[in-house]
PDB file of N, CA and C in Angstrom:
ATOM      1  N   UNK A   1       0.798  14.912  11.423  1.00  0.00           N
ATOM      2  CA  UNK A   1       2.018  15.491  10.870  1.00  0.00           C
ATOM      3  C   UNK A   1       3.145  14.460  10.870  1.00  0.00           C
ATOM      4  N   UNK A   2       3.205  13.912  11.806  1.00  0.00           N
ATOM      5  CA  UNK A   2       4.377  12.739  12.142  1.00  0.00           C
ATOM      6  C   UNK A   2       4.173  11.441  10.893  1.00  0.00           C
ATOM      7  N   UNK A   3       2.917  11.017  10.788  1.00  0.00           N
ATOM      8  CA  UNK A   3       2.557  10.403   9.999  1.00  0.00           C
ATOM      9  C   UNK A   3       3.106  10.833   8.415  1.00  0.00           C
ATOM     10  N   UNK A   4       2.875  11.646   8.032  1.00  0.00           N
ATOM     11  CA  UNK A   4       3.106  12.252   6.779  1.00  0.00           C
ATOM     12  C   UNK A   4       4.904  12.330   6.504  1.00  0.00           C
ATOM     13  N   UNK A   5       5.709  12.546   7.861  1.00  0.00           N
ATOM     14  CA  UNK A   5       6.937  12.796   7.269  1.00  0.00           C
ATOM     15  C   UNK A   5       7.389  11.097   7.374  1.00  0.00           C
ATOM     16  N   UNK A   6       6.557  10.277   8.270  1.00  0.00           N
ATOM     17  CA  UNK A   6       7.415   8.922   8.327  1.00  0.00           C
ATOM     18  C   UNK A   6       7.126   8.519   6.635  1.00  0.00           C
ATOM     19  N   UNK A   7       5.560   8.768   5.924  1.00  0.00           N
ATOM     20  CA  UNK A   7       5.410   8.485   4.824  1.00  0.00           C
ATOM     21  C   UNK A   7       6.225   8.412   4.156  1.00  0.00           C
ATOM     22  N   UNK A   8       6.823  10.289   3.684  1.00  0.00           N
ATOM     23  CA  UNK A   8       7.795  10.917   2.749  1.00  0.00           C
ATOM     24  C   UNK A   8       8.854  10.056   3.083  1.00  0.00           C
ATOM     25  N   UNK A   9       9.370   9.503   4.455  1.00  0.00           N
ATOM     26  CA  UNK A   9      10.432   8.967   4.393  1.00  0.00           C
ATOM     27  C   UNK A   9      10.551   7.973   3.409  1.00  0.00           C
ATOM     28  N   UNK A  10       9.531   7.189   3.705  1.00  0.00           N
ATOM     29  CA  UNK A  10       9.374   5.520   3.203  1.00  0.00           C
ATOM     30  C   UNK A  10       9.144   5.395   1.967  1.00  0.00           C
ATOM     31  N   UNK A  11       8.501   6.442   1.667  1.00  0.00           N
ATOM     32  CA  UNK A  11       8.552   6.662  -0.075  1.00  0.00           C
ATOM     33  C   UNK A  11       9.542   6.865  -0.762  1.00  0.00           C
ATOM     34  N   UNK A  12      10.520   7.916   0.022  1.00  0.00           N
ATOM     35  CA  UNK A  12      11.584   8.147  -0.493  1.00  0.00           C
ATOM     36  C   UNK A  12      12.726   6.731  -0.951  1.00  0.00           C
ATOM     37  N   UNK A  13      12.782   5.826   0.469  1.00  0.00           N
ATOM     38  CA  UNK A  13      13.353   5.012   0.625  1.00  0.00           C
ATOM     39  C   UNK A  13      12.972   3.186  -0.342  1.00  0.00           C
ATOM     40  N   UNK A  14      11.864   4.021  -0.955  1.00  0.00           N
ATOM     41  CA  UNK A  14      11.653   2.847  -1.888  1.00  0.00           C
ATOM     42  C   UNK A  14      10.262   1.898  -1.118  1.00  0.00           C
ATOM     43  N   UNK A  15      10.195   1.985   0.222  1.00  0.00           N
ATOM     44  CA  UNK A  15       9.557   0.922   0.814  1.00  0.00           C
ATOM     45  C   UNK A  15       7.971   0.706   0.051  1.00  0.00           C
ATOM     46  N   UNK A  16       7.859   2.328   0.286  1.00  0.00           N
ATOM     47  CA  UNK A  16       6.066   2.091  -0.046  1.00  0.00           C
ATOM     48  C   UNK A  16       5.964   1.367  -1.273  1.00  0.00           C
ATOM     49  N   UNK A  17       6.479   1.789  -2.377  1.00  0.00           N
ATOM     50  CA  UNK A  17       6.643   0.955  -3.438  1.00  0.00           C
ATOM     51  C   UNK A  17       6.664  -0.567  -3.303  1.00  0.00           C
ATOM     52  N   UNK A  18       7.752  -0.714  -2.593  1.00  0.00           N
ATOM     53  CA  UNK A  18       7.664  -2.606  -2.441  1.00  0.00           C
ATOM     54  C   UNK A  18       6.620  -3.086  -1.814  1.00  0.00           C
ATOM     55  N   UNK A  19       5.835  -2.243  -0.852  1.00  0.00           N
ATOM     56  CA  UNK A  19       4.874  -2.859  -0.175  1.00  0.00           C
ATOM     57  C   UNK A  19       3.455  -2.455  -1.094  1.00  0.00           C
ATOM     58  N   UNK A  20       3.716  -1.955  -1.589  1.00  0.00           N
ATOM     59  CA  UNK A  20       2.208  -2.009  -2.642  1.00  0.00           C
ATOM     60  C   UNK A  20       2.695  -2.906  -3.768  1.00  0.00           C
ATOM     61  N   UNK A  21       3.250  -3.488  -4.150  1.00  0.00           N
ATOM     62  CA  UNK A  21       3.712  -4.932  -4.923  1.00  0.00           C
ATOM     63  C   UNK A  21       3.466  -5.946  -4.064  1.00  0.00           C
ATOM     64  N   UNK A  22       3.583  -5.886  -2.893  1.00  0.00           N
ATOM     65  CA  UNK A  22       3.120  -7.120  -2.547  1.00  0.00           C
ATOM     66  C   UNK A  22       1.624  -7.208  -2.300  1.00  0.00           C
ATOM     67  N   UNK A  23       0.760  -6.225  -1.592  1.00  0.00           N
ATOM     68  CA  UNK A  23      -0.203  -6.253  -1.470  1.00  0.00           C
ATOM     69  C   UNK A  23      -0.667  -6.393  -3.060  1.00  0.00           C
ATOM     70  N   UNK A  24      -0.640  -5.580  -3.541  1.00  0.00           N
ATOM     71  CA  UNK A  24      -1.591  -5.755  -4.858  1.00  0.00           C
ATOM     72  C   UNK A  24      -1.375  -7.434  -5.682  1.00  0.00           C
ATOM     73  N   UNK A  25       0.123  -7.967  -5.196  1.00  0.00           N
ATOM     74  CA  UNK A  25       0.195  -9.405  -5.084  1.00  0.00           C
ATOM     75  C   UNK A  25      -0.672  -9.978  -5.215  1.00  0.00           C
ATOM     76  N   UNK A  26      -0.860  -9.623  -3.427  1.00  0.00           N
ATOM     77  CA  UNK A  26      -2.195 -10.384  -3.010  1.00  0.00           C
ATOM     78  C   UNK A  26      -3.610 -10.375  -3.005  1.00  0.00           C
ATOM     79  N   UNK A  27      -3.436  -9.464  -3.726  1.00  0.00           N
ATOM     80  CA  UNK A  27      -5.021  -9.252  -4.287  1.00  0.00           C
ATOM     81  C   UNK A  27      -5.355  -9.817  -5.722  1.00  0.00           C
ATOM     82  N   UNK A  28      -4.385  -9.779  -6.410  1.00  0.00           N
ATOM     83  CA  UNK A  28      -3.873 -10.333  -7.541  1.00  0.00           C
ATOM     84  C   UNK A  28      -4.460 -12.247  -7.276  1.00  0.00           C
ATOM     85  N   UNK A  29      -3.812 -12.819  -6.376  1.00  0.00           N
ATOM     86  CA  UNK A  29      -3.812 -13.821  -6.184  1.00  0.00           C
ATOM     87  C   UNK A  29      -5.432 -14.295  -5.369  1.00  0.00           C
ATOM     88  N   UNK A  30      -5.924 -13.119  -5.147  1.00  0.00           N
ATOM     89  CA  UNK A  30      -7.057 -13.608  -4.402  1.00  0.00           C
ATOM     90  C   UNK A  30      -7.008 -14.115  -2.745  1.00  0.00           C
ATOM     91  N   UNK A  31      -6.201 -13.486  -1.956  1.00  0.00           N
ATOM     92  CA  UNK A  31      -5.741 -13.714  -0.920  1.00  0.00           C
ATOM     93  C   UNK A  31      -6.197 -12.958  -0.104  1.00  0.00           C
ATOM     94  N   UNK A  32      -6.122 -11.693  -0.303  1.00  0.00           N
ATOM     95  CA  UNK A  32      -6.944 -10.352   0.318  1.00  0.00           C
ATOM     96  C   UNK A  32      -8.017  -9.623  -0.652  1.00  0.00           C
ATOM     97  N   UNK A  33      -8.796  -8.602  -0.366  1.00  0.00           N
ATOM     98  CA  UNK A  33      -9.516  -8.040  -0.906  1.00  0.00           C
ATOM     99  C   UNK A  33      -8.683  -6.190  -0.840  1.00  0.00           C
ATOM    100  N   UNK A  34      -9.167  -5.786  -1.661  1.00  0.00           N
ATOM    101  CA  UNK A  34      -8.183  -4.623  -1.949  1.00  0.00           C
ATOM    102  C   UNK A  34      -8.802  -3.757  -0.358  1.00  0.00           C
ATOM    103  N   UNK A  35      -9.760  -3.995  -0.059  1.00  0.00           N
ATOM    104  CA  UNK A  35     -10.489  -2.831   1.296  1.00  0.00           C
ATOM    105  C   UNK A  35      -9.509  -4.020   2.503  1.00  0.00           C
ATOM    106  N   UNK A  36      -9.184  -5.657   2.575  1.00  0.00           N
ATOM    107  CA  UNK A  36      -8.176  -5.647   3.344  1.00  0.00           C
ATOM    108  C   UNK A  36      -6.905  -4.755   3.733  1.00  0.00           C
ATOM    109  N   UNK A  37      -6.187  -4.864   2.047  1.00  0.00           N
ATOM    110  CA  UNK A  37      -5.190  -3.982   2.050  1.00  0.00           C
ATOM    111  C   UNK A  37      -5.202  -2.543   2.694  1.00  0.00           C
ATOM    112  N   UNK A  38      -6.329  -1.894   2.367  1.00  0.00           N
ATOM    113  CA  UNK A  38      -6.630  -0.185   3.183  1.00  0.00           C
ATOM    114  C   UNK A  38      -6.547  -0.072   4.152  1.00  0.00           C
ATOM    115  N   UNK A  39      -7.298  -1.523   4.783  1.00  0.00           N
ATOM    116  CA  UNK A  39      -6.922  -1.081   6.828  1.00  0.00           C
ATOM    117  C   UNK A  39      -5.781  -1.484   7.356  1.00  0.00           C
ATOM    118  N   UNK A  40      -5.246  -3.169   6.751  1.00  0.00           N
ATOM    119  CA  UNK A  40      -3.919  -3.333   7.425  1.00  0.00           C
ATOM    120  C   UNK A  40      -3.003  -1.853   6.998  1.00  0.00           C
ATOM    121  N   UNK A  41      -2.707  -1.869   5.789  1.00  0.00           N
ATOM    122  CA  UNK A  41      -1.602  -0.406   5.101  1.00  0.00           C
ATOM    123  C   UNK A  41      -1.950   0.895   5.741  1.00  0.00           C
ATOM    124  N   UNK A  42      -3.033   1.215   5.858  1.00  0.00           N
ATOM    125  CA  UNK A  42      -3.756   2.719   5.544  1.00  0.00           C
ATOM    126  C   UNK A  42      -3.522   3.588   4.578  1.00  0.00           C
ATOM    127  N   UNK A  43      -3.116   2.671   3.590  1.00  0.00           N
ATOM    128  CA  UNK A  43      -3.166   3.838   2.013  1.00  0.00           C
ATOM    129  C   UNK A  43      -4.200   3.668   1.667  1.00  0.00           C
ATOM    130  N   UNK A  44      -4.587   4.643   1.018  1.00  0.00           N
ATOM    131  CA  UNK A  44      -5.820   5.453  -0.251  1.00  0.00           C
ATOM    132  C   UNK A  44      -6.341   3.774  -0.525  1.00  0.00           C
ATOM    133  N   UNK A  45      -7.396   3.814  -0.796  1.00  0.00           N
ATOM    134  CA  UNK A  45      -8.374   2.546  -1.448  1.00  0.00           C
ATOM    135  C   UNK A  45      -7.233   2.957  -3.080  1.00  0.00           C
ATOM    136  N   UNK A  46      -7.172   4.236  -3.542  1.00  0.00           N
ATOM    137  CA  UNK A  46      -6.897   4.426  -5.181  1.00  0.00           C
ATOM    138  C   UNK A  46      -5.519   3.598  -5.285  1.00  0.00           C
ATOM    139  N   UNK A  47      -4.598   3.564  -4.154  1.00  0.00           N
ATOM    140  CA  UNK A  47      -3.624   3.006  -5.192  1.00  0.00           C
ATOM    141  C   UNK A  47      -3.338   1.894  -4.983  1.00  0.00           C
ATOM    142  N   UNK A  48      -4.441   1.017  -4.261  1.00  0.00           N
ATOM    143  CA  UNK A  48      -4.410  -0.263  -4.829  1.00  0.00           C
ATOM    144  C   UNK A  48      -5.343  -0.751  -6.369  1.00  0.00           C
ATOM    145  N   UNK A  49      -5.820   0.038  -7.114  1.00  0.00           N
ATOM    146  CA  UNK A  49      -6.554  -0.141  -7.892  1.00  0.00           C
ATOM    147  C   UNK A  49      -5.722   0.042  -9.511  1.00  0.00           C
ATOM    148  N   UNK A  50      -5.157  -1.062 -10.175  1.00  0.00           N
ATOM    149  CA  UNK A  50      -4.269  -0.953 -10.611  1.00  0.00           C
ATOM    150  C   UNK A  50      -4.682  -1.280 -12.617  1.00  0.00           C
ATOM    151  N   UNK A  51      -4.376  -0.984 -13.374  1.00  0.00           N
ATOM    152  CA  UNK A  51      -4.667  -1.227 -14.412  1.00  0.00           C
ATOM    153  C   UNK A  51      -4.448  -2.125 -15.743  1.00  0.00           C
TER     154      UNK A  51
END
């Protein structure tokens, strides 16, 4: 539960957004692998998968 409202916070606040620009960065760049990104972050495998 705690988890979920710090989320809503950070979403709200713009963060999650900036931090999935950078990760997908770096996947972009070949630096990480998108299943890196899932465990450091713990977001969804889906929204690093970008089009």
């Amino acid at each position: 539960m705690k988890r979920d409202e710090e989320y809503r916070t950070r979403l709200a606040s713009g963060v999650v957004n900036a931090e999935l620009k950078v990760y997908k960065a770096l996947i972009a760049a070949g630096k990480i692998t998108a299943e890196d990104a899932v465990q450091v972050s713990g977001y969804p495998k889906e929204m690093f998968n970008s089009k």
